[in-house]
PDB file of N, CA and C in Angstrom:
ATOM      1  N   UNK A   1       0.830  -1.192   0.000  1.00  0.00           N
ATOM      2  CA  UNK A   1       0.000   0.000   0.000  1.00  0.00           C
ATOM      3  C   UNK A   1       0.870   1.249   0.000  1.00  0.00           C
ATOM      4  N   UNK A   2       0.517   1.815  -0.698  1.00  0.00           N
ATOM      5  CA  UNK A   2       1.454   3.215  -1.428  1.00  0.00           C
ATOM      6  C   UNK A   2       1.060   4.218   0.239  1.00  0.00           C
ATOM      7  N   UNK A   3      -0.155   4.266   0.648  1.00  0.00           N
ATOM      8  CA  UNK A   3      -0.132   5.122   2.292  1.00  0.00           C
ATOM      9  C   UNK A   3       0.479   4.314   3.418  1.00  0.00           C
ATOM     10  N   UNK A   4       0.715   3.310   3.341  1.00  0.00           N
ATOM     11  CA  UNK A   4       1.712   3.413   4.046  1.00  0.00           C
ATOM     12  C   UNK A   4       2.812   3.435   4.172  1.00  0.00           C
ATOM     13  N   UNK A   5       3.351   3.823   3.384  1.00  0.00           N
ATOM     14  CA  UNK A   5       4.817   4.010   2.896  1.00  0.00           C
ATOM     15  C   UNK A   5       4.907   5.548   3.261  1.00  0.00           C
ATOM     16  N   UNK A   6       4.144   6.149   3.214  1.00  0.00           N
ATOM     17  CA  UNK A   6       4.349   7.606   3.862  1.00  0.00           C
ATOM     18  C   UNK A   6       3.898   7.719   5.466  1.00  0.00           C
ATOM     19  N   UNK A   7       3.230   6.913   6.179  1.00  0.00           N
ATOM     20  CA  UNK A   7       2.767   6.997   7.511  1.00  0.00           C
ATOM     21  C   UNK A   7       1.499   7.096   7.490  1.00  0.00           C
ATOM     22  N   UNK A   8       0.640   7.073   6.595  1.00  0.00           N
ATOM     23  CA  UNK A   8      -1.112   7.545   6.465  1.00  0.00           C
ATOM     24  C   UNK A   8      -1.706   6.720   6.645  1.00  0.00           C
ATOM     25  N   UNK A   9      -2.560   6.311   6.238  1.00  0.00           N
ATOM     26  CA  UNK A   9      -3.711   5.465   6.107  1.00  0.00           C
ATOM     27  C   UNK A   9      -4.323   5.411   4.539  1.00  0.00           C
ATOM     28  N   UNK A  10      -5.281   5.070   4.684  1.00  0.00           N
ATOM     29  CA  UNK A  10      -6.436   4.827   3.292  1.00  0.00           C
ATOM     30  C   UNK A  10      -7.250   5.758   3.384  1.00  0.00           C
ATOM     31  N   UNK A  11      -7.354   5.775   4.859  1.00  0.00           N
ATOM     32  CA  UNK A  11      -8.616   6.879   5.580  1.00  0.00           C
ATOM     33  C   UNK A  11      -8.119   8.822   5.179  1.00  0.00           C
ATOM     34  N   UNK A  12      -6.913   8.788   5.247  1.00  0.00           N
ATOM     35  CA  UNK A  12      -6.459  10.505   5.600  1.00  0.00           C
ATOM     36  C   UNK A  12      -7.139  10.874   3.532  1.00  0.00           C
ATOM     37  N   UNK A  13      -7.225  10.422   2.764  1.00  0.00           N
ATOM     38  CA  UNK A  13      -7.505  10.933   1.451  1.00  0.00           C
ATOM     39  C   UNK A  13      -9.085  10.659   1.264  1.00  0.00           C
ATOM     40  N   UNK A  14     -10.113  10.371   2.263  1.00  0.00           N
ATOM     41  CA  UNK A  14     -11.332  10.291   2.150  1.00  0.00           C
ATOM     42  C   UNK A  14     -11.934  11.379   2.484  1.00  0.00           C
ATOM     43  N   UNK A  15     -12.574  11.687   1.785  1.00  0.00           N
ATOM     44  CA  UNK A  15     -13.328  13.419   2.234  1.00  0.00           C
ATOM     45  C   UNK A  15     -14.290  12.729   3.455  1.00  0.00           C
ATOM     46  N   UNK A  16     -14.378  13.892   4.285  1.00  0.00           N
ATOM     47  CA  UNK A  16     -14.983  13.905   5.256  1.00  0.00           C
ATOM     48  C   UNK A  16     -16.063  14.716   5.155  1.00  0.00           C
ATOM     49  N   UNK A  17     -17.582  14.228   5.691  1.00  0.00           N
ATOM     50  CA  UNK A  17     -18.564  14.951   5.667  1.00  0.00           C
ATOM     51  C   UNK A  17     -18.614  16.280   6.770  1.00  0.00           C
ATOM     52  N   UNK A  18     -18.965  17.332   6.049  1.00  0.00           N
ATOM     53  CA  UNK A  18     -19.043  18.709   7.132  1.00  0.00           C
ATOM     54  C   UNK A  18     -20.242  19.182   7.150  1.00  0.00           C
ATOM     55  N   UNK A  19     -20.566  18.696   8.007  1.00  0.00           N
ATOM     56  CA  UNK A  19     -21.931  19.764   9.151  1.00  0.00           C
ATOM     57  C   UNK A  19     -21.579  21.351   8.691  1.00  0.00           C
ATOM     58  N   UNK A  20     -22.770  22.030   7.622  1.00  0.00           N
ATOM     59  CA  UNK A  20     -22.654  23.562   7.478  1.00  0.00           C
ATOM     60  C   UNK A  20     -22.508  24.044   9.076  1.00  0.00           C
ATOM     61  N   UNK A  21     -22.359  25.214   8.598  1.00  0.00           N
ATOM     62  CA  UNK A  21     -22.090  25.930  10.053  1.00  0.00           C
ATOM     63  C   UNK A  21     -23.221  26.797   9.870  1.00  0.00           C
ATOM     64  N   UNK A  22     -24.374  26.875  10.577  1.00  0.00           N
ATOM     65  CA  UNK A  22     -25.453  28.324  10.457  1.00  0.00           C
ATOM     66  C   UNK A  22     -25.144  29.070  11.646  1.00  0.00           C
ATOM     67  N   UNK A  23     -25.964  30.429  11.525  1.00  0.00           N
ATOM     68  CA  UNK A  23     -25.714  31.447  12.890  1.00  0.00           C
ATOM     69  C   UNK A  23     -26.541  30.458  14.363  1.00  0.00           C
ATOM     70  N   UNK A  24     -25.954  30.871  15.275  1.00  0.00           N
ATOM     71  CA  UNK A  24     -26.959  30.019  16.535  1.00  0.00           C
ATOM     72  C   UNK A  24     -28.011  31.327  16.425  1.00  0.00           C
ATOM     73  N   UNK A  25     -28.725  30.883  17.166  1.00  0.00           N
ATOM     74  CA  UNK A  25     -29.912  32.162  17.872  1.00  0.00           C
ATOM     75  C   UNK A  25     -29.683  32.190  19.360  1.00  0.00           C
ATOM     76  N   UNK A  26     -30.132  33.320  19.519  1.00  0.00           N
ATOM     77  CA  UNK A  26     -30.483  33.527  20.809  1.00  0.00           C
ATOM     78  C   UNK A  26     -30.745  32.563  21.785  1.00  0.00           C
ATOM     79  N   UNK A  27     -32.241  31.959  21.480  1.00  0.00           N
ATOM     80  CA  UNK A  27     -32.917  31.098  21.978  1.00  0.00           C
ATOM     81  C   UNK A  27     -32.000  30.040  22.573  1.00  0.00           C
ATOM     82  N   UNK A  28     -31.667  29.458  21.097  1.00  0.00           N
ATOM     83  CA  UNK A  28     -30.712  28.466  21.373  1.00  0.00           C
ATOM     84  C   UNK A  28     -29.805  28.712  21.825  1.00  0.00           C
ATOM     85  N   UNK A  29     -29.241  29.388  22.024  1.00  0.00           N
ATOM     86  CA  UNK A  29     -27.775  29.693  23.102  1.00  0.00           C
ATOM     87  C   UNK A  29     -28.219  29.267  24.704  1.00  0.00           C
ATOM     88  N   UNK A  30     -29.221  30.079  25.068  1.00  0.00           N
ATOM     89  CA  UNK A  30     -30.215  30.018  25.958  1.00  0.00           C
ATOM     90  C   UNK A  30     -30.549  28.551  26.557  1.00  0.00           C
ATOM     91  N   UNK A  31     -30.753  27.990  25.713  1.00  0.00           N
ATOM     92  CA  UNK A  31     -31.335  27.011  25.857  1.00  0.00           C
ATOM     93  C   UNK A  31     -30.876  25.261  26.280  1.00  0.00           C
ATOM     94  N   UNK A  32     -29.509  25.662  25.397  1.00  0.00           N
ATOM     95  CA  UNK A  32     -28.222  24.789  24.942  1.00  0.00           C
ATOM     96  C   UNK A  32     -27.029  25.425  26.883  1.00  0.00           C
ATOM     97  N   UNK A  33     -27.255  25.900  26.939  1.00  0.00           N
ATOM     98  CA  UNK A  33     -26.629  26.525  28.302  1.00  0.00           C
ATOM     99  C   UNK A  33     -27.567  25.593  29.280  1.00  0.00           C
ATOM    100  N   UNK A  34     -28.953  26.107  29.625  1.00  0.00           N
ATOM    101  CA  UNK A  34     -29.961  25.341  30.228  1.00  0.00           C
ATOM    102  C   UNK A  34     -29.633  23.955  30.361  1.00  0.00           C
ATOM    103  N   UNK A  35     -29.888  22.955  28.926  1.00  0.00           N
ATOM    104  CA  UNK A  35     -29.628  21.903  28.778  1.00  0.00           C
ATOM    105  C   UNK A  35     -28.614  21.004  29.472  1.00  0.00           C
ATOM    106  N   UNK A  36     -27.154  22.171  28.945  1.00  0.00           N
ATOM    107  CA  UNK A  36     -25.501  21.219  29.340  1.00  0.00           C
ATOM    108  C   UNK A  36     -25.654  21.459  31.132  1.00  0.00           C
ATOM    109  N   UNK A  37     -26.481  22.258  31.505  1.00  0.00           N
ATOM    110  CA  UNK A  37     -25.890  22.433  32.957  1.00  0.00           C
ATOM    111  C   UNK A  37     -26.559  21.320  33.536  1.00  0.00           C
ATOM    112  N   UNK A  38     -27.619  21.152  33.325  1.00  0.00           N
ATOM    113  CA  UNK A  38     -28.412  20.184  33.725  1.00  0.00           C
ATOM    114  C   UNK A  38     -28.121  18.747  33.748  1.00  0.00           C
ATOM    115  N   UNK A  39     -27.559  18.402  32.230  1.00  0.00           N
ATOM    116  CA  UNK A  39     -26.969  17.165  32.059  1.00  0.00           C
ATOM    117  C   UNK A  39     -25.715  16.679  32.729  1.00  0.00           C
ATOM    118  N   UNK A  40     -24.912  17.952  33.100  1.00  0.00           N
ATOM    119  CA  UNK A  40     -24.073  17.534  33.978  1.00  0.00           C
ATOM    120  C   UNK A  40     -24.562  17.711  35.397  1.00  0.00           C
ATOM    121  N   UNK A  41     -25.100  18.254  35.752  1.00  0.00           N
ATOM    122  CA  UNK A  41     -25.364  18.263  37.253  1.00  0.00           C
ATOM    123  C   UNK A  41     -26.579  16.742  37.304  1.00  0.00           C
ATOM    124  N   UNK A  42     -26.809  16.342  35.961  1.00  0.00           N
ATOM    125  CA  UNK A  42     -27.727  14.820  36.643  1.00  0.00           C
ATOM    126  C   UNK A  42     -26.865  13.718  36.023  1.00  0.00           C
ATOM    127  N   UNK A  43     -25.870  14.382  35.640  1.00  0.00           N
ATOM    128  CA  UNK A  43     -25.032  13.270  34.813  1.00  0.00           C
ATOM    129  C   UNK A  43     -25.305  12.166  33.673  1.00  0.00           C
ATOM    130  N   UNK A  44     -26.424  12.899  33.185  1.00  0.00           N
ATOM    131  CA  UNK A  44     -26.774  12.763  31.658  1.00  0.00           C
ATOM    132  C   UNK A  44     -26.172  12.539  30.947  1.00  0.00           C
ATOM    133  N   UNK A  45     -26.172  11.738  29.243  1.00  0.00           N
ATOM    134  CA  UNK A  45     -25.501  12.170  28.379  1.00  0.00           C
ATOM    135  C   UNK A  45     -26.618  13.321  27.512  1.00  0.00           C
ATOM    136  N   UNK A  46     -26.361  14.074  27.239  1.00  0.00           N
ATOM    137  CA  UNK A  46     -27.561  14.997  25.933  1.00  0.00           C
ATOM    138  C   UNK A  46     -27.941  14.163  25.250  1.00  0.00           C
ATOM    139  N   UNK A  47     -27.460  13.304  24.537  1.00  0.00           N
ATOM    140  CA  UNK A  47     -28.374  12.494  23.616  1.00  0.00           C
ATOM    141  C   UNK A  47     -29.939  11.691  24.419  1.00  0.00           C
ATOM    142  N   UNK A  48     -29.335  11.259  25.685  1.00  0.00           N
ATOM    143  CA  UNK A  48     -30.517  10.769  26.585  1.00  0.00           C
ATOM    144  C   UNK A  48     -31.610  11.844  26.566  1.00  0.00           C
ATOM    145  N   UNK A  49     -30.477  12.903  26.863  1.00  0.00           N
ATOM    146  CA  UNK A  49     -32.021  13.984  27.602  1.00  0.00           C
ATOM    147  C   UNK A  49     -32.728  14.189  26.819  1.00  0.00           C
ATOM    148  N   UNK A  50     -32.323  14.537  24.879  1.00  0.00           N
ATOM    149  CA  UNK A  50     -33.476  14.548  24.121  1.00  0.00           C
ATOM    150  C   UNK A  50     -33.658  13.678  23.692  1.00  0.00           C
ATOM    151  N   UNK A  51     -33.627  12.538  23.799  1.00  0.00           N
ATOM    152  CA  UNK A  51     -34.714  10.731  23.495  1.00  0.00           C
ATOM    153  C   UNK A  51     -36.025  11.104  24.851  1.00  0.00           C
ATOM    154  N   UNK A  52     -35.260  11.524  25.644  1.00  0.00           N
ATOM    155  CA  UNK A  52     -36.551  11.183  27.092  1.00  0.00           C
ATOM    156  C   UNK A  52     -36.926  12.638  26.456  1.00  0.00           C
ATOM    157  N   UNK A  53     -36.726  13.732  26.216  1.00  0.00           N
ATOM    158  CA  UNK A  53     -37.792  14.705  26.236  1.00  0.00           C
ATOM    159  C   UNK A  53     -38.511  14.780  24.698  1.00  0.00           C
ATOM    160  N   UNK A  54     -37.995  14.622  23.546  1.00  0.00           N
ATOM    161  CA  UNK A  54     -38.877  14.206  22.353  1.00  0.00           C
ATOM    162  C   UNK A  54     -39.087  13.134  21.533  1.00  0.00           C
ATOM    163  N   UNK A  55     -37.977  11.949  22.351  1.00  0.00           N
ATOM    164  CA  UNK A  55     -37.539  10.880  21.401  1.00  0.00           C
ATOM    165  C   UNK A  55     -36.569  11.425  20.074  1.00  0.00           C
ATOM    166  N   UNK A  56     -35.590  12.231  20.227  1.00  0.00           N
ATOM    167  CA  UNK A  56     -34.644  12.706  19.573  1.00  0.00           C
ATOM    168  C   UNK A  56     -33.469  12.402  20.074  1.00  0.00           C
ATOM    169  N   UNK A  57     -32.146  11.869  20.115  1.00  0.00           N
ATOM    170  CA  UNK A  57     -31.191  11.342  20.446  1.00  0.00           C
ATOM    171  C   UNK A  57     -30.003  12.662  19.930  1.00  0.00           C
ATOM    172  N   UNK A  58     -30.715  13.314  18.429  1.00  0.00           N
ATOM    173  CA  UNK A  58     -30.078  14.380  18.249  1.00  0.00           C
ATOM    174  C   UNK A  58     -30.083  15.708  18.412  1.00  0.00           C
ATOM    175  N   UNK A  59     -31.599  15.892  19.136  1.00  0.00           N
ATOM    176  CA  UNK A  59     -32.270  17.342  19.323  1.00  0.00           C
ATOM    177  C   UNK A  59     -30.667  18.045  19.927  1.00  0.00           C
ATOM    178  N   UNK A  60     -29.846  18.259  20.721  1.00  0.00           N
ATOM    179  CA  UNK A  60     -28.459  19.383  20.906  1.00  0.00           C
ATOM    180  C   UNK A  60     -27.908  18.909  20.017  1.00  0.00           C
ATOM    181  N   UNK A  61     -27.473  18.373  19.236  1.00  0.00           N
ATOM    182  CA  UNK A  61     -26.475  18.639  18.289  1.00  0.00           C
ATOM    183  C   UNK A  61     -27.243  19.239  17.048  1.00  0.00           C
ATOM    184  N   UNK A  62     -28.336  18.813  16.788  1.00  0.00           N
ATOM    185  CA  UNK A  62     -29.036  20.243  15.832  1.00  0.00           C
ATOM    186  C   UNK A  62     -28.981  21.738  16.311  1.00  0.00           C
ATOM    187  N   UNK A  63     -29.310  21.705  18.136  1.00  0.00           N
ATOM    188  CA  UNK A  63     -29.327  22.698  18.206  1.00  0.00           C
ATOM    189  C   UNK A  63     -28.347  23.504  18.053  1.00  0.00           C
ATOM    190  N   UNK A  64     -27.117  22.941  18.231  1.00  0.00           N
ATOM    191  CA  UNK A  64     -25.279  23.464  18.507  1.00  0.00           C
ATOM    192  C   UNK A  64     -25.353  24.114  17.206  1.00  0.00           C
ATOM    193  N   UNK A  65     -25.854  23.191  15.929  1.00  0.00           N
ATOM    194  CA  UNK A  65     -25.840  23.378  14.606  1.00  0.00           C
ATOM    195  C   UNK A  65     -26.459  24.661  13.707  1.00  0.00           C
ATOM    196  N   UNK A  66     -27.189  25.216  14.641  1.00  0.00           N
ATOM    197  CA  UNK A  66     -28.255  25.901  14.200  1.00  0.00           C
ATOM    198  C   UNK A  66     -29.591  25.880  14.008  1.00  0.00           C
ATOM    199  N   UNK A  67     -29.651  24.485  14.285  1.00  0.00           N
ATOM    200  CA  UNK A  67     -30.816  24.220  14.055  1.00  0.00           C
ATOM    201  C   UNK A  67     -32.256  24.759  15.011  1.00  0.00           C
ATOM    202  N   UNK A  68     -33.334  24.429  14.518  1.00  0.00           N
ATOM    203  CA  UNK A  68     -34.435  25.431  15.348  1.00  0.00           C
ATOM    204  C   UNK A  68     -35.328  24.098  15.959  1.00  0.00           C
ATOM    205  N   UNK A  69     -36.175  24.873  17.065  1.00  0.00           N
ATOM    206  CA  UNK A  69     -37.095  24.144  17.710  1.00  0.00           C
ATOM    207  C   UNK A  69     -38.057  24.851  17.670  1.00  0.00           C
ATOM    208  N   UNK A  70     -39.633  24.125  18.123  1.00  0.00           N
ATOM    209  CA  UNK A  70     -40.610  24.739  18.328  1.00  0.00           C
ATOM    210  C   UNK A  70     -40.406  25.283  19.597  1.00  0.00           C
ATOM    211  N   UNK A  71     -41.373  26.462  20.052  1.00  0.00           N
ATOM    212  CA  UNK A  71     -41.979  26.694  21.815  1.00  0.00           C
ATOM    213  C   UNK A  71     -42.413  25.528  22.127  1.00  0.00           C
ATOM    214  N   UNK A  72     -42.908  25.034  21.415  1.00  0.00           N
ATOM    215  CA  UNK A  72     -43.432  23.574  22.664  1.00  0.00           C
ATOM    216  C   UNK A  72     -42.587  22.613  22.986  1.00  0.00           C
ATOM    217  N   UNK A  73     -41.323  22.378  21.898  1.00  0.00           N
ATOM    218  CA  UNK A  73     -40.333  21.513  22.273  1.00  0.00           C
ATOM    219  C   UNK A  73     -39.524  21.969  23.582  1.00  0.00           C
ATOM    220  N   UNK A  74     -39.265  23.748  23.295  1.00  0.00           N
ATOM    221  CA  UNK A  74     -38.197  24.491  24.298  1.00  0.00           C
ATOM    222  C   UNK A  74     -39.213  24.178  25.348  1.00  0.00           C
ATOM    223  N   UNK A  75     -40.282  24.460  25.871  1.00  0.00           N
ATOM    224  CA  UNK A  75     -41.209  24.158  27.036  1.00  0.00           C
ATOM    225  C   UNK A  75     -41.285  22.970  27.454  1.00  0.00           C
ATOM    226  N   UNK A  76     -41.029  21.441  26.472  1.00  0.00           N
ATOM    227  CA  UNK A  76     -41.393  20.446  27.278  1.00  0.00           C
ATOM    228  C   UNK A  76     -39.730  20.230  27.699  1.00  0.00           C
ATOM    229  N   UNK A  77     -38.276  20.343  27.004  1.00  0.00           N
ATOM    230  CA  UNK A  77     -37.070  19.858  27.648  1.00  0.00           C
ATOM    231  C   UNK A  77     -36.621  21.239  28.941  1.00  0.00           C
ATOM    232  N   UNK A  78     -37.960  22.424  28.974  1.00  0.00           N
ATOM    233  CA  UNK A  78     -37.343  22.942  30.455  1.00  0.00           C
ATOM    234  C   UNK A  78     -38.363  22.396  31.604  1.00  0.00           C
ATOM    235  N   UNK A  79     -39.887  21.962  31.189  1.00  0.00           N
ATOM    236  CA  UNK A  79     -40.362  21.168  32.010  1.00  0.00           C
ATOM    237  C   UNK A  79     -39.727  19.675  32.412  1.00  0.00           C
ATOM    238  N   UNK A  80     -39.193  19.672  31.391  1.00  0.00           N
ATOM    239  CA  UNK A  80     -38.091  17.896  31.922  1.00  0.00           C
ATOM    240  C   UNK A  80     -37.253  18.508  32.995  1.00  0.00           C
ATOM    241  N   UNK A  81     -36.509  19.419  32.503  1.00  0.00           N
ATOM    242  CA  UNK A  81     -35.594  20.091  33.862  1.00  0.00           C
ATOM    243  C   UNK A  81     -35.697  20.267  34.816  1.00  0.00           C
ATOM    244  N   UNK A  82     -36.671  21.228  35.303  1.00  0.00           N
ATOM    245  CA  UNK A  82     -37.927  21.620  36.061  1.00  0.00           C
ATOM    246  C   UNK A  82     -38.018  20.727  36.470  1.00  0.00           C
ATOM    247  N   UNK A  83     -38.781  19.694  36.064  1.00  0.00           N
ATOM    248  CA  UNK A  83     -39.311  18.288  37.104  1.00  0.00           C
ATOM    249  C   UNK A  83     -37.728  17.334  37.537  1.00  0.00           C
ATOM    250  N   UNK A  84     -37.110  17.126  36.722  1.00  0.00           N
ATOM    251  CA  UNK A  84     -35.567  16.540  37.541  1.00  0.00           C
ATOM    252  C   UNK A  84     -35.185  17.177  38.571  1.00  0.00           C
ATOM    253  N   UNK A  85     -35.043  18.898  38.736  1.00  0.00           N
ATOM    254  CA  UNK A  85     -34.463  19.490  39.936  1.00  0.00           C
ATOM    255  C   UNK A  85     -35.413  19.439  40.787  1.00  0.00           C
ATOM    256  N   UNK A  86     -36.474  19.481  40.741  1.00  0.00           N
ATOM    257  CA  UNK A  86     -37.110  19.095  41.898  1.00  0.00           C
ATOM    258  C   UNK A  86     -37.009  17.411  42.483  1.00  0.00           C
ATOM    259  N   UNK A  87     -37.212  16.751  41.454  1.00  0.00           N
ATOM    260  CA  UNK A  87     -37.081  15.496  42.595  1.00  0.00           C
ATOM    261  C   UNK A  87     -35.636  15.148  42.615  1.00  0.00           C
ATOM    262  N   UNK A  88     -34.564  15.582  42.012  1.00  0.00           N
ATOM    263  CA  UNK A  88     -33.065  15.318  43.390  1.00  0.00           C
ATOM    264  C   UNK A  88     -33.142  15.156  44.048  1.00  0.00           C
ATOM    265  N   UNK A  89     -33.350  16.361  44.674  1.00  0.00           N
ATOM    266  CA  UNK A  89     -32.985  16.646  46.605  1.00  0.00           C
ATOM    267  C   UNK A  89     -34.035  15.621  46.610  1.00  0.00           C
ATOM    268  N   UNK A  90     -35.532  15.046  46.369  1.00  0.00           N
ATOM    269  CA  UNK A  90     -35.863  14.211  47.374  1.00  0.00           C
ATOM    270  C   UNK A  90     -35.063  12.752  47.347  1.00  0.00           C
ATOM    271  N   UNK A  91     -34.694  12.578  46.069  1.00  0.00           N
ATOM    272  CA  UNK A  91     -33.697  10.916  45.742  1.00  0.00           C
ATOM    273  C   UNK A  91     -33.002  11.033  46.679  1.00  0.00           C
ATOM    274  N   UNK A  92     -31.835  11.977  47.344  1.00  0.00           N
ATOM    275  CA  UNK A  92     -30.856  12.051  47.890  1.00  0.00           C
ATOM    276  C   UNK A  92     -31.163  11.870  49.348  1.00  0.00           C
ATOM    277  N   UNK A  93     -32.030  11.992  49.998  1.00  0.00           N
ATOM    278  CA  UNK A  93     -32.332  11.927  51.385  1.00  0.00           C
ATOM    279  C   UNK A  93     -32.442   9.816  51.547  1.00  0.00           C
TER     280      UNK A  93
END
């Protein structure tokens, strides 16, 4: 194999797919902040949190992406939140 004779692979001359880059919004900045704090303070992965809040595994990485949500989506993953911080503190006792 002619790549390895230089140190490469087969892999380093395969184009790689790129995720466009769009502007974030507001919202989503907002929102994506909300999200990561949460997932780490319950020790989440994000992909969980949006399967359990829309059955989306990818809902934050669209959002990172640019991508948009409805109000009712942003309302039901801060009511998921909402209802996790409240029952902590009672798990923990």
């Amino acid at each position: 194999m002619q790549w390895a004779a230089f140190g490469g692979t087969q892999m380093d001359n395969v184009v790689k797919p790129h995720l466009p880059q769009r502007p974030r919004r507001a919202g989503n900045e907002q929102l994506l902040a909300e999200i990561s704090a949460y997932c780490r303070y319950a020790g989440m992965a994000e992909s969980t949190f949006g399967r359990r809040v829309v059955n989306d595994g990818k809902l934050v990485t669209r959002l990172r992406y640019g991508g948009r949500v409805t109000t009712h989506t942003a309302e039901r993953g801060r009511s998921f939140i909402a209802r996790g911080l409240a029952e902590r503190p009672a798990a923990a006792d």
